[in-house]
C-alpha atoms as a PDB file:
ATOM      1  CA  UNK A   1       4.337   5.975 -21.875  1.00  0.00           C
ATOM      2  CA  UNK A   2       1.358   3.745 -23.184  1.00  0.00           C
ATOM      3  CA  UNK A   3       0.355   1.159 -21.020  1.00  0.00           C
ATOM      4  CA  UNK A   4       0.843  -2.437 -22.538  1.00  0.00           C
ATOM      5  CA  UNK A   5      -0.714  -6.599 -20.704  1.00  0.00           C
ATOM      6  CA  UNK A   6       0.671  -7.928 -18.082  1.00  0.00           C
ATOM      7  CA  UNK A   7      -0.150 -11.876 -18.641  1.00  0.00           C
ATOM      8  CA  UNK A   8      -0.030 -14.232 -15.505  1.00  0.00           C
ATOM      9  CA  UNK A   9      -0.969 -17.819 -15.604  1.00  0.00           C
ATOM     10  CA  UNK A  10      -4.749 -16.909 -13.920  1.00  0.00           C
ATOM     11  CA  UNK A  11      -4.932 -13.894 -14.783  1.00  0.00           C
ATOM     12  CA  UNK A  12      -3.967 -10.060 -16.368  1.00  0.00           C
ATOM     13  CA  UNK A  13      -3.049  -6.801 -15.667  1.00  0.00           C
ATOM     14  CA  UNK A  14      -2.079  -3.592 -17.181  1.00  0.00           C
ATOM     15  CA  UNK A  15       1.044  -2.028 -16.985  1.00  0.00           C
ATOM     16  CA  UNK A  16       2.889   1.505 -17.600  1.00  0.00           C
ATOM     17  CA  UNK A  17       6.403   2.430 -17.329  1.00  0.00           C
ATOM     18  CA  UNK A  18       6.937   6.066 -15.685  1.00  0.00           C
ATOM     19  CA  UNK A  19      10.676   8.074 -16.153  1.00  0.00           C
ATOM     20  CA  UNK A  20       9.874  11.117 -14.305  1.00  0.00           C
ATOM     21  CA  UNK A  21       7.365  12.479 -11.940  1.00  0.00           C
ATOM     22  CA  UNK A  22       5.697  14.652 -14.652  1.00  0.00           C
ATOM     23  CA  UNK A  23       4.554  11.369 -16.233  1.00  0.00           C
ATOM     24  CA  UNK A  24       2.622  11.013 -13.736  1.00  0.00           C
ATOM     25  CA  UNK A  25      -0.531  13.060 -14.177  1.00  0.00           C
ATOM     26  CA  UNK A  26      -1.115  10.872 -16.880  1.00  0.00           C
ATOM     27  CA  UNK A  27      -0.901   7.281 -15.093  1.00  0.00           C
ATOM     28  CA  UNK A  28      -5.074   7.524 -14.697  1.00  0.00           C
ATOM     29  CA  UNK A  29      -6.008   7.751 -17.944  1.00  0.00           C
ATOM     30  CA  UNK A  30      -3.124   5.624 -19.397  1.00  0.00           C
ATOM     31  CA  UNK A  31      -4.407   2.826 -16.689  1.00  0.00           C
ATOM     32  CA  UNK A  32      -7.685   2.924 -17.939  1.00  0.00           C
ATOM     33  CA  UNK A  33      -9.407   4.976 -14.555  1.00  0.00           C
ATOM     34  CA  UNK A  34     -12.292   6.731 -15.949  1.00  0.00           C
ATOM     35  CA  UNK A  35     -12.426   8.708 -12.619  1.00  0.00           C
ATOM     36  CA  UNK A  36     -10.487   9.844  -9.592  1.00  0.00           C
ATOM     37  CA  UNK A  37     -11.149   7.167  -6.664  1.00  0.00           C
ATOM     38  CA  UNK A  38     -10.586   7.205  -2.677  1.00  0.00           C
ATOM     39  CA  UNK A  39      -6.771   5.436  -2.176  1.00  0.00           C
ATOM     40  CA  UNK A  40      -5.563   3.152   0.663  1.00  0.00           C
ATOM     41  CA  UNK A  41      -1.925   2.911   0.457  1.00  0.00           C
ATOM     42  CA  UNK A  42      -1.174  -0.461   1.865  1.00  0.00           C
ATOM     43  CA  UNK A  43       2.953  -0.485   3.389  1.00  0.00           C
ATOM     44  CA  UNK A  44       5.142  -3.267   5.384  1.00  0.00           C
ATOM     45  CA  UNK A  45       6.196  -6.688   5.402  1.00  0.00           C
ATOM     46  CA  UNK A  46       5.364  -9.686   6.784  1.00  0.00           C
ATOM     47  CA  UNK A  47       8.514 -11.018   8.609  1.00  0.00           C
ATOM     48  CA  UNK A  48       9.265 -12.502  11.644  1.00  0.00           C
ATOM     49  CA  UNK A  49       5.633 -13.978  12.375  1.00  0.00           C
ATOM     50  CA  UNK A  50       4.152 -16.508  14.357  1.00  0.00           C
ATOM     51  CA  UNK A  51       1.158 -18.756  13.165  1.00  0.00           C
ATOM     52  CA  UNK A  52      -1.656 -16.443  14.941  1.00  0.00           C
ATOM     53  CA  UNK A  53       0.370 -13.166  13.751  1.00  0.00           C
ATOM     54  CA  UNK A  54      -0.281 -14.589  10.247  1.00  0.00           C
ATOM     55  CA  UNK A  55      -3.373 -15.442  10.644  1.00  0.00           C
ATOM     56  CA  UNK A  56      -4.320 -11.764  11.517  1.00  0.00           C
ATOM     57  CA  UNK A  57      -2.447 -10.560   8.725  1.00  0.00           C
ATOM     58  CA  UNK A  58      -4.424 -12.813   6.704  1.00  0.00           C
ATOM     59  CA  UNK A  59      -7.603 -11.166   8.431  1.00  0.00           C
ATOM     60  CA  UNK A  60      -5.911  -7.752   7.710  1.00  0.00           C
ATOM     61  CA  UNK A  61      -5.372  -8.106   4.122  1.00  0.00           C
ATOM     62  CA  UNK A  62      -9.172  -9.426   3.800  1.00  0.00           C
ATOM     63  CA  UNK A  63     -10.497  -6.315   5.677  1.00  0.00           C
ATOM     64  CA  UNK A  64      -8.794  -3.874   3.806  1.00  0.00           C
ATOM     65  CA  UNK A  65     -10.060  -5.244   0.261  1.00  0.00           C
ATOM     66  CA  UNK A  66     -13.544  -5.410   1.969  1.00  0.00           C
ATOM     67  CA  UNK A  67     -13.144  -1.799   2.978  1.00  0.00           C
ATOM     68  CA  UNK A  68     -11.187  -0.590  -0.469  1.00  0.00           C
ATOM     69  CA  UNK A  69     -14.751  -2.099  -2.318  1.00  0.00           C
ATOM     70  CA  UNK A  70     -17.230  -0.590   0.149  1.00  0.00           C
ATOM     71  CA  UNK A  71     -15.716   3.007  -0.647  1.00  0.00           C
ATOM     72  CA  UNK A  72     -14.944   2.243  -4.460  1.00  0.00           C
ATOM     73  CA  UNK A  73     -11.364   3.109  -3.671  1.00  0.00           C
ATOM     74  CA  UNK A  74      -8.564   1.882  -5.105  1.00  0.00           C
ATOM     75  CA  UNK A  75      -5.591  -0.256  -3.408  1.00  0.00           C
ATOM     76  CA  UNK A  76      -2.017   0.904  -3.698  1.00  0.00           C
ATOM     77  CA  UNK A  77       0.925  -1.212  -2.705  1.00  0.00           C
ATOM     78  CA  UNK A  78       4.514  -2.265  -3.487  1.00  0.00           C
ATOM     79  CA  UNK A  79       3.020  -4.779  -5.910  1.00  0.00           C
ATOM     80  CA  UNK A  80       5.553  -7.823  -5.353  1.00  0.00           C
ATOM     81  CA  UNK A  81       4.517 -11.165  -4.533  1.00  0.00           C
ATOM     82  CA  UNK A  82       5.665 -11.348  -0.970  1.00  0.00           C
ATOM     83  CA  UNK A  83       4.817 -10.253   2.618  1.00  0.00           C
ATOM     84  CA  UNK A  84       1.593  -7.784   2.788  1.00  0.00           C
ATOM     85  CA  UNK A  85       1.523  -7.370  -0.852  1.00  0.00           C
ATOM     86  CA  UNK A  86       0.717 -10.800  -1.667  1.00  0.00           C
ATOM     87  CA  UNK A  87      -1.843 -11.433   1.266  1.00  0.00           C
ATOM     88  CA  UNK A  88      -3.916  -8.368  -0.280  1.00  0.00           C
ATOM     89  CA  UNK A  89      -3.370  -9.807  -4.053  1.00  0.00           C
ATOM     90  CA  UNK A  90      -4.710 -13.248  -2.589  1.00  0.00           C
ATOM     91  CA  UNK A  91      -7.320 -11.505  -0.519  1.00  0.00           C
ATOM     92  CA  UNK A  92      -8.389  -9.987  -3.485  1.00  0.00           C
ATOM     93  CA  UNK A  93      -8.884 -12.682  -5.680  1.00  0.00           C
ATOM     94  CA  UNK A  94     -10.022 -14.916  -2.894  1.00  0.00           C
ATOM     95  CA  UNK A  95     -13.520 -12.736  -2.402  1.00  0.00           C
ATOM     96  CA  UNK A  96     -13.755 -12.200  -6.269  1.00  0.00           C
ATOM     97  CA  UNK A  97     -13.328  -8.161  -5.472  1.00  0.00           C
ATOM     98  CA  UNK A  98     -13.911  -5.925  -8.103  1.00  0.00           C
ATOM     99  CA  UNK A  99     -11.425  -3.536  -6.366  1.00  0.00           C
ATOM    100  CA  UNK A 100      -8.647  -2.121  -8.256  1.00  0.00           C
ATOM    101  CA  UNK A 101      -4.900  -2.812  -7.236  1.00  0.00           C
ATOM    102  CA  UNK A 102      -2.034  -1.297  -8.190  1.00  0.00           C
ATOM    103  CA  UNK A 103       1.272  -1.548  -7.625  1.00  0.00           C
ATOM    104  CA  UNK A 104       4.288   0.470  -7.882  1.00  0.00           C
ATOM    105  CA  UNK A 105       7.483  -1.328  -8.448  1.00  0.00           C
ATOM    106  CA  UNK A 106      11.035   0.028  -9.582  1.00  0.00           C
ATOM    107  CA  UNK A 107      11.008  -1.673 -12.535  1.00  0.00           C
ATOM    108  CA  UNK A 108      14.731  -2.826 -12.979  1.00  0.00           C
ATOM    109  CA  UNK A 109      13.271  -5.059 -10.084  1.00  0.00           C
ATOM    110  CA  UNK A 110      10.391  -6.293 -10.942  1.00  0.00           C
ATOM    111  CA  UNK A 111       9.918 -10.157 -12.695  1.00  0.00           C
ATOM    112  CA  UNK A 112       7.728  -9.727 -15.353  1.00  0.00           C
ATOM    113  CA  UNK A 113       5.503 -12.545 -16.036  1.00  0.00           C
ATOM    114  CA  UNK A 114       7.367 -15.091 -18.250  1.00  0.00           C
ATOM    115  CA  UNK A 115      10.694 -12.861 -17.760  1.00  0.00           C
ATOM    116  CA  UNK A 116      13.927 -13.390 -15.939  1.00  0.00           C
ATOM    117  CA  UNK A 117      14.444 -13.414 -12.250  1.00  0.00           C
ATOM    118  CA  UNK A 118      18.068 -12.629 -11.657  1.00  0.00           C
ATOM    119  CA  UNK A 119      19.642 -10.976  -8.432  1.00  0.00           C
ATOM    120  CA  UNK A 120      17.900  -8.921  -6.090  1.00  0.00           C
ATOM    121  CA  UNK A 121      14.700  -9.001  -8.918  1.00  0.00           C
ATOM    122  CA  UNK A 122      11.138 -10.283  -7.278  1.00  0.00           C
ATOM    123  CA  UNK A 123       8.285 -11.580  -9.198  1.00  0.00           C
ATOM    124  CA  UNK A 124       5.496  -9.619  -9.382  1.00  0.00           C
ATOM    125  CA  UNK A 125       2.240 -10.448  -7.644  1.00  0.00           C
ATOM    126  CA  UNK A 126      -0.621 -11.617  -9.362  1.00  0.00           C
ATOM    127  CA  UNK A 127      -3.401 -10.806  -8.233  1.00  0.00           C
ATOM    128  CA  UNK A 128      -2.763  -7.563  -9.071  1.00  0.00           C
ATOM    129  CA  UNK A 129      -5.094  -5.405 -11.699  1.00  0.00           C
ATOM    130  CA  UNK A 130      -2.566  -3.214 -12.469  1.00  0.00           C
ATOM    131  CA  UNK A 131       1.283  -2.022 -12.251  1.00  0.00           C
ATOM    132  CA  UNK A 132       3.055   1.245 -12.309  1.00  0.00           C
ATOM    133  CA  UNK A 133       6.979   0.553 -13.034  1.00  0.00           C
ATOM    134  CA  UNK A 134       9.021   3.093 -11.753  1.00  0.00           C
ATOM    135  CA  UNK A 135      13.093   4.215 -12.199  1.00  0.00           C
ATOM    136  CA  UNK A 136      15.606   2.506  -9.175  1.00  0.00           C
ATOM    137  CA  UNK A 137      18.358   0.383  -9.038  1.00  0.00           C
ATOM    138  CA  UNK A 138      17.571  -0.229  -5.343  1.00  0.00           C
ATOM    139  CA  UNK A 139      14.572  -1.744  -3.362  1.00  0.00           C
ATOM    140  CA  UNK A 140      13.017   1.642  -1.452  1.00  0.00           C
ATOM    141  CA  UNK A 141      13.129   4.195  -4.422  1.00  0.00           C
ATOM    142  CA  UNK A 142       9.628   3.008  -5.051  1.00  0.00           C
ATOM    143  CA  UNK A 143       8.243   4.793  -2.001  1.00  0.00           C
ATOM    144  CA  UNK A 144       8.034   8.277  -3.058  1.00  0.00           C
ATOM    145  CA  UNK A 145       6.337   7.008  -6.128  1.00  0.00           C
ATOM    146  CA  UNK A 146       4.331   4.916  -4.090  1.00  0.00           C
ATOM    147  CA  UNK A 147       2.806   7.798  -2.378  1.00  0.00           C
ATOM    148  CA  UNK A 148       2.805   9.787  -5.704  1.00  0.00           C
ATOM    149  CA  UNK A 149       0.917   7.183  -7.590  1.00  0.00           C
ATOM    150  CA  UNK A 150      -1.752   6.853  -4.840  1.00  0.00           C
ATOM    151  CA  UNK A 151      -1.618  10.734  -4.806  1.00  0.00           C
ATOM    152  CA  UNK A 152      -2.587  10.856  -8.604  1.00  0.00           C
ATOM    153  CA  UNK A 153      -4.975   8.253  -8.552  1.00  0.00           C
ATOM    154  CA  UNK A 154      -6.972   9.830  -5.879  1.00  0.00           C
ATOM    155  CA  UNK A 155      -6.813  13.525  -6.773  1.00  0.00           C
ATOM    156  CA  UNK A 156      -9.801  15.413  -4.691  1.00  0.00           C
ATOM    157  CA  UNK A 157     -10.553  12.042  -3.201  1.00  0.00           C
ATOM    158  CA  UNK A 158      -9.467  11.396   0.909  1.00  0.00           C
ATOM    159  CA  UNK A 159      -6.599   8.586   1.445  1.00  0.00           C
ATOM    160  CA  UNK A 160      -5.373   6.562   3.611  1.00  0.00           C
ATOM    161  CA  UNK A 161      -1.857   5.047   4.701  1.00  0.00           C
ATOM    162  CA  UNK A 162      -1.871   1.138   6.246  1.00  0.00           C
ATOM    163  CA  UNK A 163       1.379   0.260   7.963  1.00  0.00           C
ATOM    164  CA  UNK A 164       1.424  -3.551   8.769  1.00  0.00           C
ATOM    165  CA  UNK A 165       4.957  -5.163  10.314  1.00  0.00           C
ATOM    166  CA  UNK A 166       7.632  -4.139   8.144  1.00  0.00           C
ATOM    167  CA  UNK A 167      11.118  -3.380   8.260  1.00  0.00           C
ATOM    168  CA  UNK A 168      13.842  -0.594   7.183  1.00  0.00           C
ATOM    169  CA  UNK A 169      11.971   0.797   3.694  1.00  0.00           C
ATOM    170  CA  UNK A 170       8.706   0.992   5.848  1.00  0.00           C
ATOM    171  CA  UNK A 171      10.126   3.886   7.734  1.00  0.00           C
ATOM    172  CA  UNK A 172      10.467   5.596   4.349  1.00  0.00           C
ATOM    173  CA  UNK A 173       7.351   4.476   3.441  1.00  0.00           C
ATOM    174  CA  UNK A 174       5.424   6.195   5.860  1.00  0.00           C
ATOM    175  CA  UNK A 175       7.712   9.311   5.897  1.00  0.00           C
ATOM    176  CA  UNK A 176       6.417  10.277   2.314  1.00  0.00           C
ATOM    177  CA  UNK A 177       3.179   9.629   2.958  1.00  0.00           C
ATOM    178  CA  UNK A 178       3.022  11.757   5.737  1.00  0.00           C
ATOM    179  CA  UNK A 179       5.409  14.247   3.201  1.00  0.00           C
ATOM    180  CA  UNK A 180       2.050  14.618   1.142  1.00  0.00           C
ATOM    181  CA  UNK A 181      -0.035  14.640   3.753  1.00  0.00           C
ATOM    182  CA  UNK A 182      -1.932  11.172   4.289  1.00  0.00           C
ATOM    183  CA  UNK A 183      -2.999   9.844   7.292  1.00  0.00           C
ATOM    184  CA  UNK A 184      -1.271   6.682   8.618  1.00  0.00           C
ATOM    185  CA  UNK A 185      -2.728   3.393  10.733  1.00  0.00           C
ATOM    186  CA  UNK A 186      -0.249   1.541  12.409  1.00  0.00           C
ATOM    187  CA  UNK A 187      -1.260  -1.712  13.298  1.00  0.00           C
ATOM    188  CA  UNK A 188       0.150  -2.272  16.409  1.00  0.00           C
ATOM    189  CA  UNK A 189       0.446  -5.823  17.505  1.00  0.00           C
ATOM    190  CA  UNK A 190       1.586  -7.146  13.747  1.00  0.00           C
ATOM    191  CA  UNK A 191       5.472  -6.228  14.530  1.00  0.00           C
ATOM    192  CA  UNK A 192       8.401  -4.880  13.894  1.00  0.00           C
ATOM    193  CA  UNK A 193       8.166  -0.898  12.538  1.00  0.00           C
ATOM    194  CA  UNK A 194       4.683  -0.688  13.019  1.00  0.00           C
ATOM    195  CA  UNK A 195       4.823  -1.830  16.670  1.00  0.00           C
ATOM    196  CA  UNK A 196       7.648   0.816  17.413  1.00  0.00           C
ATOM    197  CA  UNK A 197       5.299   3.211  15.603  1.00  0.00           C
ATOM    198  CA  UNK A 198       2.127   2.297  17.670  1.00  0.00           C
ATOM    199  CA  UNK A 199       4.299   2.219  20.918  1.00  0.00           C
ATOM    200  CA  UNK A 200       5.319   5.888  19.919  1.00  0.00           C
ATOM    201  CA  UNK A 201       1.437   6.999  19.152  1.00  0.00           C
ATOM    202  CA  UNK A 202       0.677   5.753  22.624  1.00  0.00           C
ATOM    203  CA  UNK A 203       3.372   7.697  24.748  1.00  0.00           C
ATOM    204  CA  UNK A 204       6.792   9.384  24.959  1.00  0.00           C
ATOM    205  CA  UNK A 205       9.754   7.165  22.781  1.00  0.00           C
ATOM    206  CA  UNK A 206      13.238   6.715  22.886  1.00  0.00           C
ATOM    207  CA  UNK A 207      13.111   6.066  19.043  1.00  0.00           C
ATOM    208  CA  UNK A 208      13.728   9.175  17.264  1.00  0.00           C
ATOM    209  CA  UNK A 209      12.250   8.308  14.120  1.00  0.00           C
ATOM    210  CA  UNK A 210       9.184   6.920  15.362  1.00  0.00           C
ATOM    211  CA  UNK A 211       8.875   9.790  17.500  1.00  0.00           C
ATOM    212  CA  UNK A 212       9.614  12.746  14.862  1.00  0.00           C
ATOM    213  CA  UNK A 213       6.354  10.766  12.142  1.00  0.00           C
ATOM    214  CA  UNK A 214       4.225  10.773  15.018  1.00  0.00           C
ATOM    215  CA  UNK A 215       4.853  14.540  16.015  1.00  0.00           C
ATOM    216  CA  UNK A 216       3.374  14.988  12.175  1.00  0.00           C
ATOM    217  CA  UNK A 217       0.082  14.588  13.807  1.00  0.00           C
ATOM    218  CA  UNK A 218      -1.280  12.050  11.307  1.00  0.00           C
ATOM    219  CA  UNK A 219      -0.119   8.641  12.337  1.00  0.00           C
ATOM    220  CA  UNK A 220      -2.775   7.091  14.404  1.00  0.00           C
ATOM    221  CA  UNK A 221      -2.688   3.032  15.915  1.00  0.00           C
ATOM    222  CA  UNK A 222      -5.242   0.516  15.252  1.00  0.00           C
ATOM    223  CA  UNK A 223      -4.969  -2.160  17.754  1.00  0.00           C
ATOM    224  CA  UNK A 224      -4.146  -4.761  19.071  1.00  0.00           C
ATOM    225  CA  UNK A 225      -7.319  -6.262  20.067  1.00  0.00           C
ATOM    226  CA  UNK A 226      -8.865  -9.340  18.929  1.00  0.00           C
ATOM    227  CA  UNK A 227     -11.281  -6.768  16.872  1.00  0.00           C
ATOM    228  CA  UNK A 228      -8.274  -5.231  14.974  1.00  0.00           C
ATOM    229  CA  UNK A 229      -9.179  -6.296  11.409  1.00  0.00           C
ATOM    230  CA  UNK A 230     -13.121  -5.145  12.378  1.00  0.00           C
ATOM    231  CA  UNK A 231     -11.640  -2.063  14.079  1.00  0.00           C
ATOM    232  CA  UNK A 232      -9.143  -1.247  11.352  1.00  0.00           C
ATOM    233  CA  UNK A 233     -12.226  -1.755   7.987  1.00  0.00           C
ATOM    234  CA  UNK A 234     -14.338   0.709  10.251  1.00  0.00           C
ATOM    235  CA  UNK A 235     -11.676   3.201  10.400  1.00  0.00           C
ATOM    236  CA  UNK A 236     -10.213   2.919   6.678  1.00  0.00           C
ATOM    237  CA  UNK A 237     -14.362   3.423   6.021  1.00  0.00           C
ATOM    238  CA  UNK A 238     -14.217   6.569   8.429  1.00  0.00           C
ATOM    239  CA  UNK A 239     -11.244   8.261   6.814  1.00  0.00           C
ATOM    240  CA  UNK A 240     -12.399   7.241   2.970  1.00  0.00           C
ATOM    241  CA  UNK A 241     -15.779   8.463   3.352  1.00  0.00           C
ATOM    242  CA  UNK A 242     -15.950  12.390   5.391  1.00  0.00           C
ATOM    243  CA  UNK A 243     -16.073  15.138   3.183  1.00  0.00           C
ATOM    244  CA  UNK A 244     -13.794  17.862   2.575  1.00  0.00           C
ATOM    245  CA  UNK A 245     -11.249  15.206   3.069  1.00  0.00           C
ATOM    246  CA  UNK A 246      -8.980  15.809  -0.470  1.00  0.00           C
ATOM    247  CA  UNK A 247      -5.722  14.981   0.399  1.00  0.00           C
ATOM    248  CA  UNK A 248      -6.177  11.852   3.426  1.00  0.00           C
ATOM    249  CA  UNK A 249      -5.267  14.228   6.091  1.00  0.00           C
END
């Protein structure tokens, strides 16, 4: 699986196709990482907002980069050029990061740069350093590769799950990172699953799923508060940086 240029109209990124999760073990190297790094695993959407719900998602997206480059970690998100995923990509290039970001797309799905967009395909977002293309048919079977990838890029390194808005492949999102073992922040306040989740952190609920991640004892809510993006870069920090912290849990 050798990894081959991405080229984008401002910039470029490098790419590798994966077929099975034995591949895996060798995305690092084949991505160019010369080392195992500290992972924030950045999940949700980006629906349904008002213009001050954007504007903290904007805020969001910024902190996280800001607290990805302070810990030399590496980002890892569903890589398409919509919702959270593109507010990080622009976030990104916006400050002039240096922070690697990858992201993990099922790549029957994903519109290549200067390819065809047909159906259900979404163009890939690019700001973006790097891509790992992954077997589907269906949006969602990216999310136990998601937390693989993030899992393989970070080996002995802690981790970290952000869960910002989104919708029905969010809940699967967080339910494999919390199948490995990663710590999730909910942002509560930013909508949709990850105000059900936060709502669940904070007391008994009559929402079974949110209730069964939250009895995993590692989903934690950030928020809301005007301070949430502040809050939220302190705690990513936190999490990244104690030791004996291998797996984000």
């Amino acid at each position: 699986m050798p990894a081959f240029p991405l080229e984008f109209e401002h910039g470029r990124a490098v790419a590798v196709a994966v077929e099975q999760i034995d591949d895996l073990p060798a995305v690092t190297r084949e991505l160019g990482f010369e080392a195992h790094r500290p992972a924030v695993v950045v999940v949700g959407g980006a629906s349904g907002l008002d213009d001050a719900q954007a504007k903290t998602l904007e805020s969001l997206a910024a902190g996280i980069v800001e607290a990805a480059e302070s810990c030399g970690a590496v980002i890892v998100d569903g890589g398409t050029d919509a919702g959270i995923m593109r507010l990080v990509g622009r976030a990104r290039a916006e400050t002039g990061s240096s922070t690697p970001l990858v992201g993990v797309v099922v790549r029957a799905l994903a519109g290549l740069p200067g390819g065809p967009l047909d159906g259900e395909m979404a163009p890939l977002e690019p700001g973006h350093t790097h891509f790992v293309l992954v077997p589907g048919t269906t949006w969602g079977e990216e999310a136990l590769w998601l937390a693989l990838v993030a899992g393989v890029l970070s080996v002995g390194r802690p981790s970290v799950t952000v869960l910002v808005n989104g919708g029905e492949i969010a809940w699967t999102d967080v339910a494999m990172s919390l199948r490995v073992k990663r710590r999730v922040l909910t942002i509560a306040g930013t909508g949709r699953t990850a105000d059900v989740l936060a709502k669940a952190v904070a007391g008994p609920s009559d929402d079974a799923r949110a209730a069964e991640l939250v009895e995993s004892g590692l989903v934690e809510a950030v928020g809301p508060d005007p301070l949430v993006s502040e809050n939220l870069e302190r705690k990513i920090v936190q999490i990244l940086t104690q030791s004996g912290d291998a797996d984000g849990s």
